[in-house]
C-alpha atoms as a PDB file:
ATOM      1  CA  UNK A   1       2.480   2.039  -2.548  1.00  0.00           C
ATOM      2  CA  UNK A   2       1.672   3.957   0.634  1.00  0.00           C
ATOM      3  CA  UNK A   3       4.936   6.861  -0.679  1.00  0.00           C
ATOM      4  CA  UNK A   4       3.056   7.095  -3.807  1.00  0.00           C
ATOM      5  CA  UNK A   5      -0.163   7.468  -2.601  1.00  0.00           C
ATOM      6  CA  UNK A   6       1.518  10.168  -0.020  1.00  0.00           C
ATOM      7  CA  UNK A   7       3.778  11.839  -2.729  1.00  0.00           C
ATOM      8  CA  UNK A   8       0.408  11.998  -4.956  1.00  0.00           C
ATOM      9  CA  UNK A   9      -1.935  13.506  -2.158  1.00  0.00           C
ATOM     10  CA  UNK A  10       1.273  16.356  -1.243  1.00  0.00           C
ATOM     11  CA  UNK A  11       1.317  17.513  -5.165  1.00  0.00           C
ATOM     12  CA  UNK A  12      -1.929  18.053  -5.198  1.00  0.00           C
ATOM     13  CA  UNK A  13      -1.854  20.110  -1.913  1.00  0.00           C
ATOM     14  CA  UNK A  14       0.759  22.600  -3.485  1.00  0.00           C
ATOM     15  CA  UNK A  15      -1.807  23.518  -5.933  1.00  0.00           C
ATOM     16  CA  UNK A  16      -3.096  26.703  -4.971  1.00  0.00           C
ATOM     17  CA  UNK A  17      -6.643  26.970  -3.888  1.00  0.00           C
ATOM     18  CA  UNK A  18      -7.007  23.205  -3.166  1.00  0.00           C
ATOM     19  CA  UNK A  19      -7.082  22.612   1.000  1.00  0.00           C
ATOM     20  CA  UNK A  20      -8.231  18.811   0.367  1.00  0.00           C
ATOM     21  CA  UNK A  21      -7.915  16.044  -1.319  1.00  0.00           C
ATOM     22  CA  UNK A  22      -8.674  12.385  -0.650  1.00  0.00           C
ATOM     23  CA  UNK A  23      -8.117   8.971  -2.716  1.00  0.00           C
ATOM     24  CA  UNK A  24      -9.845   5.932  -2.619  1.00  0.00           C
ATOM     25  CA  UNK A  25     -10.028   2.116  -4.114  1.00  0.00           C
ATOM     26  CA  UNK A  26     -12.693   0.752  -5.928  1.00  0.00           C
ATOM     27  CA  UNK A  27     -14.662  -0.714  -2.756  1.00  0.00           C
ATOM     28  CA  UNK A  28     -14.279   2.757  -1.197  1.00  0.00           C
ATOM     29  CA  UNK A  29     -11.212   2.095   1.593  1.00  0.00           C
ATOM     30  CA  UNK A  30      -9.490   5.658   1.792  1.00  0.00           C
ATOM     31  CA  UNK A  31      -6.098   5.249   0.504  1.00  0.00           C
ATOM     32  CA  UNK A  32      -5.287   8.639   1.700  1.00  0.00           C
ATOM     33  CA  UNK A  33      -6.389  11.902   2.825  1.00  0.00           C
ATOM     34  CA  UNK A  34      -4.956  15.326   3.829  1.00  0.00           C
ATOM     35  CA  UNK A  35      -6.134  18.873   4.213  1.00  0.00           C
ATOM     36  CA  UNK A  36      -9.991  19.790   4.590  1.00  0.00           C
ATOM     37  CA  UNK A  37     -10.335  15.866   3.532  1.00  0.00           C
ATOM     38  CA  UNK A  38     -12.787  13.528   5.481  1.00  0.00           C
ATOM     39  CA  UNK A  39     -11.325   9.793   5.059  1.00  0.00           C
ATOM     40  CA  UNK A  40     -14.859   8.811   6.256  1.00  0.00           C
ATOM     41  CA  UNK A  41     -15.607  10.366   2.667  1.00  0.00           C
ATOM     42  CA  UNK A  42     -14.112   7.724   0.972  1.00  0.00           C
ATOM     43  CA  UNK A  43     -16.946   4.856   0.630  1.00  0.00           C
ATOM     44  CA  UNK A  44     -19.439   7.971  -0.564  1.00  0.00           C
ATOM     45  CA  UNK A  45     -16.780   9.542  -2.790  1.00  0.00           C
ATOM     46  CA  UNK A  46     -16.715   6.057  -4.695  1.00  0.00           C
ATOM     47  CA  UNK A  47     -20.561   5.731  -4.907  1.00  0.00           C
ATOM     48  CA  UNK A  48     -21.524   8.982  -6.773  1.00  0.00           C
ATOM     49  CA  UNK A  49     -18.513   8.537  -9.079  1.00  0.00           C
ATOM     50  CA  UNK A  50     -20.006   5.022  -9.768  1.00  0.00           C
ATOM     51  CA  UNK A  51     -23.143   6.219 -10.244  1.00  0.00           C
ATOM     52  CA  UNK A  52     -22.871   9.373 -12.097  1.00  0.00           C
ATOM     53  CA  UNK A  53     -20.993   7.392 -14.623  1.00  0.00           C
ATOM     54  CA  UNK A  54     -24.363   5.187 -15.467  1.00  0.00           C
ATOM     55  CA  UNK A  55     -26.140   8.162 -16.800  1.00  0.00           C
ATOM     56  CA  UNK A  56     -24.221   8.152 -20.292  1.00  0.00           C
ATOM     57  CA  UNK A  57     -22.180   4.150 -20.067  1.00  0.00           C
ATOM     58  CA  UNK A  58     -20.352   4.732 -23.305  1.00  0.00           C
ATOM     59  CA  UNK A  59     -18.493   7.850 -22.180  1.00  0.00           C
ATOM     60  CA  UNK A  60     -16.424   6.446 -19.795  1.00  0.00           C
ATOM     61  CA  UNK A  61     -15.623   8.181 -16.745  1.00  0.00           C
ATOM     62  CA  UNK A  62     -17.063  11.488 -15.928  1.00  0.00           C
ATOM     63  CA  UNK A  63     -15.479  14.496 -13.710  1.00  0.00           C
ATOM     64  CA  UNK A  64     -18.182  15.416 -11.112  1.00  0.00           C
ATOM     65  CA  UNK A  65     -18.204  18.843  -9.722  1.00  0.00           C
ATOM     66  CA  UNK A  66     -20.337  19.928  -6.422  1.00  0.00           C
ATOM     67  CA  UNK A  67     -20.550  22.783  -5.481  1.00  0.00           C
ATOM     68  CA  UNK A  68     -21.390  25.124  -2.087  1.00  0.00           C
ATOM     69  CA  UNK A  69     -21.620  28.179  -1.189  1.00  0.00           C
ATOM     70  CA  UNK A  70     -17.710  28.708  -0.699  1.00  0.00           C
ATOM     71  CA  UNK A  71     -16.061  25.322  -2.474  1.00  0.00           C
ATOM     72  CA  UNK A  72     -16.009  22.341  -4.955  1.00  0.00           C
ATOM     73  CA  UNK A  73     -15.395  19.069  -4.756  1.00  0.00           C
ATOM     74  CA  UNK A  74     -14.317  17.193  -7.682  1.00  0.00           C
ATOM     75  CA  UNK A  75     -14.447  13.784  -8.699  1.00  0.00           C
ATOM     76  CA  UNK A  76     -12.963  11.434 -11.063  1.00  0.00           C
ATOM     77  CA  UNK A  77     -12.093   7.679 -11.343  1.00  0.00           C
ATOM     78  CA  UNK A  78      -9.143   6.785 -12.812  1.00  0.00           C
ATOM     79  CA  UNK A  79      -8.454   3.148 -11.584  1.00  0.00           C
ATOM     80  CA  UNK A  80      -8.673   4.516  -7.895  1.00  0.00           C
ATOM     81  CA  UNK A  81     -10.948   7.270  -7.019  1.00  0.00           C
ATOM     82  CA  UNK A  82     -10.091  10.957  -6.293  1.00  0.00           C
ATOM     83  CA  UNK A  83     -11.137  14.029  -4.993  1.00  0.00           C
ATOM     84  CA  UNK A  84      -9.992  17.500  -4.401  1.00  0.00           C
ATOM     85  CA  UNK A  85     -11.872  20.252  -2.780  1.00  0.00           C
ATOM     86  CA  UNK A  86     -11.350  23.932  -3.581  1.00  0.00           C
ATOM     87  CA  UNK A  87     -11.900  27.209  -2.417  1.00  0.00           C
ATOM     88  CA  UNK A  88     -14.622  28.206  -5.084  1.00  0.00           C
ATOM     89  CA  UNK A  89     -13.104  30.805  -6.957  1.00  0.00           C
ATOM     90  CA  UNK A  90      -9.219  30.088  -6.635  1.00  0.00           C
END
């Protein structure tokens, strides 16, 4: 599992514009991280996801974007949790 997670995390780092990314399990234990990723991220990463998806329960899992002054992190569950941060505008 650890080569897929790894082969996973280095596809999404060829994607222009992204410099992180980071994947978690359901009890927020970081799977993997690389680039401009925080693994400590992982357990917090899980929680909004979790709770952003209790403000509409039938609609299943929701993409979360935040956003600062020069990137975006987005988040999604899809049986593990995932992130990628982006250079806003790329």
């Amino acid at each position: 599992m650890e080569q897929q997670v790894e082969h996973v995390l280095d596809k999404i780092m060829e994607v222009p514009g992204n410099i992180g990314c980071i994947l978690a399990n359901n009890q927020g234990l970081c799977l993997g991280a690389k680039g401009n990723a925080s693994e400590h991220s992982a357990g917090i990463i899980v929680a909004i996801s979790d709770l952003a998806s209790t403000l509409d329960p039938g609609c299943g899992s929701p993409v979360i974007s935040l956003e600062s002054n020069d990137k975006i992190c987005m988040i999604h569950k899809h049986g593990i949790t995932g992130a990628i941060y982006k250079m806003k505008g790329s």
